[in-house]
N, C-alpha and C. Protein backbone atom coordinates (compact mmCIF):
# COMPACT_ATOMS: atom_id res chain seq x y z
N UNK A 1 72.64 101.60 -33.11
CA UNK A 1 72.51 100.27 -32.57
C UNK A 1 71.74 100.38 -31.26
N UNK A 2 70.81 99.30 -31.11
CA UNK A 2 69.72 99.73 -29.99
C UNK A 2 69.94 97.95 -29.29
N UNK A 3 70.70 97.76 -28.02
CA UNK A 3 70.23 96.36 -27.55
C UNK A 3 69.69 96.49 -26.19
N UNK A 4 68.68 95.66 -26.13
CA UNK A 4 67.79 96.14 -25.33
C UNK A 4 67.49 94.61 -24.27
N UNK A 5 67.93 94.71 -23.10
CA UNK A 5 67.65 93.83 -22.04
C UNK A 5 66.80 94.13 -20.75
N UNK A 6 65.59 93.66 -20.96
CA UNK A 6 64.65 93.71 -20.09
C UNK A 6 64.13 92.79 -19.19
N UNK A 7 63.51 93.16 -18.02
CA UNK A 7 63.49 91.41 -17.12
C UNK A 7 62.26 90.86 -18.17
N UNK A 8 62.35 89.57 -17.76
CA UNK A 8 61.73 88.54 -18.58
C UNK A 8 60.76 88.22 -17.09
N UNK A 9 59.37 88.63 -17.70
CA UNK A 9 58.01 88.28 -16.41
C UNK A 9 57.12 87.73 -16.90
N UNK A 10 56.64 86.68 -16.73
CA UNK A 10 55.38 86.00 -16.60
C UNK A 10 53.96 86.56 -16.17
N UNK A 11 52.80 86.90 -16.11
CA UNK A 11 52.80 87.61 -17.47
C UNK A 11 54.26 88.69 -18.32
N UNK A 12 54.25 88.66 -19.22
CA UNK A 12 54.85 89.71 -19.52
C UNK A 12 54.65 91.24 -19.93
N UNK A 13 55.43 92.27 -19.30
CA UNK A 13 54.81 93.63 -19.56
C UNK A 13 54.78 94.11 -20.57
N UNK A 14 54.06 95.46 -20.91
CA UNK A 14 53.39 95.83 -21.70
C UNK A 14 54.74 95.88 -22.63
N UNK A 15 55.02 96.37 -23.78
CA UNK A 15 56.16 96.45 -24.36
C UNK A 15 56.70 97.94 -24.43
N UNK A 16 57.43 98.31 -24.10
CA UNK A 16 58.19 99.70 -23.27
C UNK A 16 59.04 100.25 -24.99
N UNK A 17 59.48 99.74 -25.56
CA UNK A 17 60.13 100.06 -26.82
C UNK A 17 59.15 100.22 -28.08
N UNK A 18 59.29 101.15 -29.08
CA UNK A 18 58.44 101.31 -29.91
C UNK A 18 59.01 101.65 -31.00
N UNK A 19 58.52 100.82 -32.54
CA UNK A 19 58.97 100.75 -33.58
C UNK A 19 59.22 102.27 -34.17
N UNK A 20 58.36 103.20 -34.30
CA UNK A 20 58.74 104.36 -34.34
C UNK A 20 59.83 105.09 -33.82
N UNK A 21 60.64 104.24 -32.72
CA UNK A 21 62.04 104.42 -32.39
C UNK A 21 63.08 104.21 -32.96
N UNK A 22 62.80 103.00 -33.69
CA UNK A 22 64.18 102.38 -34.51
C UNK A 22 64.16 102.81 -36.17
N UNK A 23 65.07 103.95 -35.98
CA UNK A 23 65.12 104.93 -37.35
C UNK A 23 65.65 103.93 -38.49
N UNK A 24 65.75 104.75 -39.56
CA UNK A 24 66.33 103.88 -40.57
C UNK A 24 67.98 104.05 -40.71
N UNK A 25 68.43 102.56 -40.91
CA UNK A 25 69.79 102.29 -40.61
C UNK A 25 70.11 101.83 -39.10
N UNK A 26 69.05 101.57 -38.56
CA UNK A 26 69.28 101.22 -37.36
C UNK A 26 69.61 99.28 -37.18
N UNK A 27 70.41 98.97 -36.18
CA UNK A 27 70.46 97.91 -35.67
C UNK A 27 69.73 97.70 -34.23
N UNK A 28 68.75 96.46 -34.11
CA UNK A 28 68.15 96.78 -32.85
C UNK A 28 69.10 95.11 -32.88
N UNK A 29 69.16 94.74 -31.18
CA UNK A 29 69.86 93.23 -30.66
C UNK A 29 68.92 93.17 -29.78
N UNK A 30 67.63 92.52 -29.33
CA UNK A 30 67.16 92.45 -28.50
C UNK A 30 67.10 91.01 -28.02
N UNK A 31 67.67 91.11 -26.24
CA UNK A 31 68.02 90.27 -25.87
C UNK A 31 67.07 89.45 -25.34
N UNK A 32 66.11 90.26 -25.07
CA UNK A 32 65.06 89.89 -24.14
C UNK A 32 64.06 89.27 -25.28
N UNK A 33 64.33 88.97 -26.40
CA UNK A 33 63.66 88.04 -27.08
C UNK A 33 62.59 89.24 -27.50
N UNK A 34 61.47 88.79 -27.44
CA UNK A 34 60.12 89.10 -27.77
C UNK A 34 59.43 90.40 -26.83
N UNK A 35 60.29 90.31 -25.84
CA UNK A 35 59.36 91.22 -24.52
C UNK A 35 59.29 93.03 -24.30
N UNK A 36 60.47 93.13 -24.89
CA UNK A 36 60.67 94.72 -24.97
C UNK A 36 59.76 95.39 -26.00
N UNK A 37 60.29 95.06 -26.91
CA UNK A 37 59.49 95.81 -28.52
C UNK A 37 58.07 95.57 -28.75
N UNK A 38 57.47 96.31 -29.19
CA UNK A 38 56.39 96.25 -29.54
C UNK A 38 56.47 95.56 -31.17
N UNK A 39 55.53 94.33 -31.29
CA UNK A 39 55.45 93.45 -32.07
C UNK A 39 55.63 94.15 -33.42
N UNK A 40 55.20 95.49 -33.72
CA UNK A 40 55.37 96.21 -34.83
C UNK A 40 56.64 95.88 -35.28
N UNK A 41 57.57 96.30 -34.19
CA UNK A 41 59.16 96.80 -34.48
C UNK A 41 59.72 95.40 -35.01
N UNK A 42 59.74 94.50 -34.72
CA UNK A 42 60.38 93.27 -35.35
C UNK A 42 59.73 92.61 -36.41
N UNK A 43 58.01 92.72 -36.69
CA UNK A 43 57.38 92.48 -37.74
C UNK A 43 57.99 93.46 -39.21
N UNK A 44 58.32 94.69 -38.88
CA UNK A 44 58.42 95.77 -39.82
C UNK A 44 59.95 95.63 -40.44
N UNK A 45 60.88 95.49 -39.73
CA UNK A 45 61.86 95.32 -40.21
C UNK A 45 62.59 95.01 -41.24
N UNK A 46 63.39 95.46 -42.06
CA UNK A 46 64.01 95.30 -43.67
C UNK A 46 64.56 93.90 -43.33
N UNK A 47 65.25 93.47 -42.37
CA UNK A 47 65.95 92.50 -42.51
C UNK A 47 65.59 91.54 -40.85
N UNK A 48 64.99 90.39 -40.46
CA UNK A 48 64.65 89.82 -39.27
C UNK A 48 66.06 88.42 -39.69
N UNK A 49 66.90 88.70 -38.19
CA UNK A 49 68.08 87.18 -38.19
C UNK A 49 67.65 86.87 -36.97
N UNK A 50 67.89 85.22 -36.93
CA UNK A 50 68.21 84.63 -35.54
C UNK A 50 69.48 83.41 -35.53
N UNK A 51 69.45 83.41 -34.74
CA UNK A 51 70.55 82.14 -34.70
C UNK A 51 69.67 80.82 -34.85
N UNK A 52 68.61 80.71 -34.44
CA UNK A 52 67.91 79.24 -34.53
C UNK A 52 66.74 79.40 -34.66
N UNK A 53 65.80 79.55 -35.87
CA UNK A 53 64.46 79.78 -36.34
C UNK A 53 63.84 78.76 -35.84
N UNK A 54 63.97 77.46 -35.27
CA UNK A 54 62.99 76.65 -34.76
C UNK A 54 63.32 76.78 -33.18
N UNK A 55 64.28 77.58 -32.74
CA UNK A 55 63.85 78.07 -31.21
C UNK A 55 62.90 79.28 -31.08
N UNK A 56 62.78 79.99 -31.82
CA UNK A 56 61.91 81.01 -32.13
C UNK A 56 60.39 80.43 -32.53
N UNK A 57 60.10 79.47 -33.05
CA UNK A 57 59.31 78.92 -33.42
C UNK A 57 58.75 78.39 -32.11
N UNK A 58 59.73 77.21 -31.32
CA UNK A 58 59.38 76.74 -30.13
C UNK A 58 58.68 77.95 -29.12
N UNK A 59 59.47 79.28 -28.86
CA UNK A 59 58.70 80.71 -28.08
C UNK A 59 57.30 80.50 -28.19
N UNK A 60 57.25 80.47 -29.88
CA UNK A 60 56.08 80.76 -30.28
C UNK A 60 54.53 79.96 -29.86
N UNK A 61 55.25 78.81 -30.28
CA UNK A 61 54.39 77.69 -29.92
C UNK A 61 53.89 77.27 -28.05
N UNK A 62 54.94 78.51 -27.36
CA UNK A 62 54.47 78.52 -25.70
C UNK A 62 54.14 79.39 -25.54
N UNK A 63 53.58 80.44 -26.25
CA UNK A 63 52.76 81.82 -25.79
C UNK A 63 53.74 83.01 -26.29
N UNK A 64 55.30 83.20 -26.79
CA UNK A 64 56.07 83.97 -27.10
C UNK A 64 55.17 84.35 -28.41
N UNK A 65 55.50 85.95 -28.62
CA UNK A 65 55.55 86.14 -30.02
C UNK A 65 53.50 86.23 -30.42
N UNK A 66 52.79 86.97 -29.17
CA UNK A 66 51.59 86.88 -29.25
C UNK A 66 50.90 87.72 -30.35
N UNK A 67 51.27 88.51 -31.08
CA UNK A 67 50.47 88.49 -32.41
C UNK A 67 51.25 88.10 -33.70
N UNK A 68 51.73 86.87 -33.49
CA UNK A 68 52.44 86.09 -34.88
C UNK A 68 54.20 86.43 -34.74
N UNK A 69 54.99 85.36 -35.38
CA UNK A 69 56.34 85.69 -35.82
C UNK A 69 56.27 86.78 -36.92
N UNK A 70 57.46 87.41 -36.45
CA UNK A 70 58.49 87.73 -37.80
C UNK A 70 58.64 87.43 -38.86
N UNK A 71 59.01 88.35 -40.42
CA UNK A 71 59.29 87.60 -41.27
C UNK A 71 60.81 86.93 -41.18
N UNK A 72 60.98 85.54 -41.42
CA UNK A 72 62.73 85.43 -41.22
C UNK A 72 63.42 85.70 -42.42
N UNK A 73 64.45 86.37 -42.29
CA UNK A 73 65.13 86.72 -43.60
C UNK A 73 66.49 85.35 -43.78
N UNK A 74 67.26 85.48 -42.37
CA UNK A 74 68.11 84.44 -42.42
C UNK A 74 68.42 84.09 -40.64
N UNK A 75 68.92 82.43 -40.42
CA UNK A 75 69.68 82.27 -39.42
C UNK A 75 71.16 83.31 -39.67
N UNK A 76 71.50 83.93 -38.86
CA UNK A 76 72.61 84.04 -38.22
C UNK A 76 73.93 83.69 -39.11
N UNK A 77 73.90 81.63 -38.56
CA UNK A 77 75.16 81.31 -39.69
C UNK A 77 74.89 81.25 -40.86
N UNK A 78 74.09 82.07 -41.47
CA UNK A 78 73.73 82.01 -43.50
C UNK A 78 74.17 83.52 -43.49
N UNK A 79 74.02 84.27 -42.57
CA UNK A 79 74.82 85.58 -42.81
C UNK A 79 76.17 85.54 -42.71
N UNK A 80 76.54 85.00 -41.74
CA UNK A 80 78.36 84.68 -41.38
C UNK A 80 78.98 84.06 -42.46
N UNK A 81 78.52 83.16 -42.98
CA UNK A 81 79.15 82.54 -44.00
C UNK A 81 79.20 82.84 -45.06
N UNK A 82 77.94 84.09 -45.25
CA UNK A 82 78.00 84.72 -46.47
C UNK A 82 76.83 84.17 -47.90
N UNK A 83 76.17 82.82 -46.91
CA UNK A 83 75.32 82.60 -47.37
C UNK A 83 74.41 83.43 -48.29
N UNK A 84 73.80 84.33 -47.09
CA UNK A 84 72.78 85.79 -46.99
C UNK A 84 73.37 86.74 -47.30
N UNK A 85 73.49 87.98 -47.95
CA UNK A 85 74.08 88.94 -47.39
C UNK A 85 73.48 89.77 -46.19
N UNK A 86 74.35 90.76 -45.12
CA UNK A 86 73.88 91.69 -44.25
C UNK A 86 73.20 92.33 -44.62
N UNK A 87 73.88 93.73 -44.35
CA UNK A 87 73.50 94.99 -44.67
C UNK A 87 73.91 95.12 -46.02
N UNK A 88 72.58 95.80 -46.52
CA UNK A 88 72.57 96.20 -48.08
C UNK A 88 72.68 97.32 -48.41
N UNK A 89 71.97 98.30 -47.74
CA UNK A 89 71.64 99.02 -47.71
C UNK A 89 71.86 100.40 -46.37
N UNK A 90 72.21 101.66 -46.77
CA UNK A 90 72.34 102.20 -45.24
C UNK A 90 71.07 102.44 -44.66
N UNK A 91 70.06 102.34 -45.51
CA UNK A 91 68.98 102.80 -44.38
C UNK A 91 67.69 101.57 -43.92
N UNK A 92 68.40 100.33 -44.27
CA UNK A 92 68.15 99.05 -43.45
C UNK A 92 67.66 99.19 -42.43
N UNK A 93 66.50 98.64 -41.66
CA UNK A 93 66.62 98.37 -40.34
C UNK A 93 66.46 96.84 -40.14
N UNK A 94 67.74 96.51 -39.02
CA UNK A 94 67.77 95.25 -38.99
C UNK A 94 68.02 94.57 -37.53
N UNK A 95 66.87 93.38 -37.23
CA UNK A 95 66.49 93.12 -35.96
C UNK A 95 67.64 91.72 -36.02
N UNK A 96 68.28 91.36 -35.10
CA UNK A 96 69.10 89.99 -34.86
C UNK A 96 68.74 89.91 -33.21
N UNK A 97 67.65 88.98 -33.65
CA UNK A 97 67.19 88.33 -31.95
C UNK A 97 67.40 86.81 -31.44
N UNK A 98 68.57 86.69 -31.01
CA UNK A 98 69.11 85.76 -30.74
C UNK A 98 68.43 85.05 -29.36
N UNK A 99 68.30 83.94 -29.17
CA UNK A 99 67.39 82.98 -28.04
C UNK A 99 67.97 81.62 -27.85
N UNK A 100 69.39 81.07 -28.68
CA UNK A 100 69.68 79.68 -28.74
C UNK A 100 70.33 79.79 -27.37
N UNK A 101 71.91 79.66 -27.17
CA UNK A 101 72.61 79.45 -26.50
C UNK A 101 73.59 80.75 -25.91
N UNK A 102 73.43 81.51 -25.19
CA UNK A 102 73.51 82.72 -24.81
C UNK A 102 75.13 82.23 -23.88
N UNK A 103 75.98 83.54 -24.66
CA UNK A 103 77.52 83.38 -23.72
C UNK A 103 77.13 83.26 -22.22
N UNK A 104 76.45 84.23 -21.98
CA UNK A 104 76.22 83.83 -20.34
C UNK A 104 76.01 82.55 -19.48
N UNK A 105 74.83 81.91 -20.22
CA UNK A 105 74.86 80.28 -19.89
C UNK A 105 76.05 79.45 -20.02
N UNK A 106 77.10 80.13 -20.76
CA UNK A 106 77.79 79.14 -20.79
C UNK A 106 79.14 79.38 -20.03
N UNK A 107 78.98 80.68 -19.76
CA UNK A 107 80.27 80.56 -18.56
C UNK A 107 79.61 80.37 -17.26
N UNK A 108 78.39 80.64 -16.56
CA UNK A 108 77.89 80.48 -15.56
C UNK A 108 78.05 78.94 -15.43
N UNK A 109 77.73 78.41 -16.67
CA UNK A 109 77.61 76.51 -16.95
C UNK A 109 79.45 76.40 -16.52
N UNK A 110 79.92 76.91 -17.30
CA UNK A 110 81.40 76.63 -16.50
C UNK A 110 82.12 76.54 -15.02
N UNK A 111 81.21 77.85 -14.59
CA UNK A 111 81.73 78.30 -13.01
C UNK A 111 80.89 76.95 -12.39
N UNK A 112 79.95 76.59 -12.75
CA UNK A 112 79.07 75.79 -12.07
C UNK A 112 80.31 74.39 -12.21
N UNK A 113 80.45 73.93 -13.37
CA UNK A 113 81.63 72.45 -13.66
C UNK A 113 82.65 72.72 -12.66
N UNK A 114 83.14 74.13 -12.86
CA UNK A 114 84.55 74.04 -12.07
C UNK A 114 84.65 74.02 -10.41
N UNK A 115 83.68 74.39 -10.27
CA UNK A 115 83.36 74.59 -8.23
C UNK A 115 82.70 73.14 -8.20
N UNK A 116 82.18 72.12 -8.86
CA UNK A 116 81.49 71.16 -8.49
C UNK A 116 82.72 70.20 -8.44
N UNK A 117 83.56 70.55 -9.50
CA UNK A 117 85.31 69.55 -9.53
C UNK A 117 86.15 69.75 -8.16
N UNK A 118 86.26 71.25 -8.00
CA UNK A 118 86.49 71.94 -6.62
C UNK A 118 86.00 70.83 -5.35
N UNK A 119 84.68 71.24 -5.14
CA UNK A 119 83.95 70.36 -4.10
C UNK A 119 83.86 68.91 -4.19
N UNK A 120 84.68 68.42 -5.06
CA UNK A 120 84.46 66.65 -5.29
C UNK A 120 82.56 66.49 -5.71
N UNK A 121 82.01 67.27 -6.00
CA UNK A 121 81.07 67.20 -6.09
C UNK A 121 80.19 66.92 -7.23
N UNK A 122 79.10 65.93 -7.59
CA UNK A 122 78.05 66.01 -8.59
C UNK A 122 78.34 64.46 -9.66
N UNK A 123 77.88 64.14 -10.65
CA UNK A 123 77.29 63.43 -11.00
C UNK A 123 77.74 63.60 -12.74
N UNK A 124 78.62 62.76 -13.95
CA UNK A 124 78.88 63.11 -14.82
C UNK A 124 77.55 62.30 -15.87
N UNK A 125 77.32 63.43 -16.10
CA UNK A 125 76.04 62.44 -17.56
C UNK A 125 76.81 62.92 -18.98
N UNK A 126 75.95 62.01 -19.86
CA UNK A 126 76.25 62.01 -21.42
C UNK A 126 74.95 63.27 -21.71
N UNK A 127 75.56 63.98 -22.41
CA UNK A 127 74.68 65.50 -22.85
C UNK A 127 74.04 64.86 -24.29
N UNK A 128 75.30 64.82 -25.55
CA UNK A 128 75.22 64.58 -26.76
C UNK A 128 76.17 63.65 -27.03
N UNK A 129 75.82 62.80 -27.80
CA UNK A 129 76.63 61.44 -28.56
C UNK A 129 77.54 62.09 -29.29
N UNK A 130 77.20 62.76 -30.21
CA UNK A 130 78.15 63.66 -31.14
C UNK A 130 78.57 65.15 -30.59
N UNK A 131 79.28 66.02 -31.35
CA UNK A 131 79.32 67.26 -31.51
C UNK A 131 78.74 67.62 -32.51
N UNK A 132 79.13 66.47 -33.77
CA UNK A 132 78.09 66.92 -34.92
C UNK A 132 76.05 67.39 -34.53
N UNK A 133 75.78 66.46 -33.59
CA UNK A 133 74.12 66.50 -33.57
C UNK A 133 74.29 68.37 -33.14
N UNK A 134 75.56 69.03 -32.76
CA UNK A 134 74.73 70.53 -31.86
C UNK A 134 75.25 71.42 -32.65
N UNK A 135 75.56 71.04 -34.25
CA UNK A 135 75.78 72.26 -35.05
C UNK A 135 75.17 71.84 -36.22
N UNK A 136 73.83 70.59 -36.17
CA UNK A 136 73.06 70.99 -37.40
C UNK A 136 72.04 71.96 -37.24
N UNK A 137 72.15 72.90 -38.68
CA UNK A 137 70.98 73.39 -38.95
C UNK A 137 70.42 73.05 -40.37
């Protein structure tokens, strides 16, 4: 298992990870989206997941992902559910590059609610009408 978090720079640097690294049977998690690996390594892959193929798409469409996407095999929840299957195979290599809604944002988003309640502080808006609208795919 290879997860790989790199700073995220404008331009972005050269790509430091190389497909010839990720043996067979390997799991790569790269956090840093697009920026570490060399475009080989996630193009080549037996099996490409994300959690949200039209946020990956959106990357794309702002300069992410500069010599073409991935093939997609499945979102994320089509594997969980059993939709997809995983791993098939032991000598799979399989990329899950996740970009939707990252745990971190969302406890930082917390500490941020709870010190602003703390301080009497800030301003309540409407996010989403539903809960249903933030779990279609």
């Amino acid at each position: 298992m290879v997860v790989s978090a790199t700073r995220y720079t404008t331009p972005p640097l050269p790509p430091s990870l190389r497909n010839a690294w990720l043996k067979p049977g390997a799991l790569a998690l790269p956090i840093d989206v697009d920026r570490a690996w060399e475009p080989a390594a996630y193009k080549s892959v037996s099996k490409f997941v994300t959690d949200r193929w039209n946020m990956m798409q959106a990357s794309a469409s702002h300069g992410g992902f500069p010599e073409g996407l991935p093939t997609l095999y499945a979102e994320l929840h089509e594997v969980v559910s059993g939709q997809k299957r995983g791993r098939e195979r032991d000598d799979e290599r399989i990329m899950v590059m996740n970009e939707g809604m990252p745990i971190d944002d969302m406890a930082l988003g917390r500490l941020i609610v709870d010190r602003a309640i703390e301080l009497g502080i800030g301003t309540r808006v409407p996010f989403i009408e539903s809960t249903a609208e933030a779990y279609e795919f």
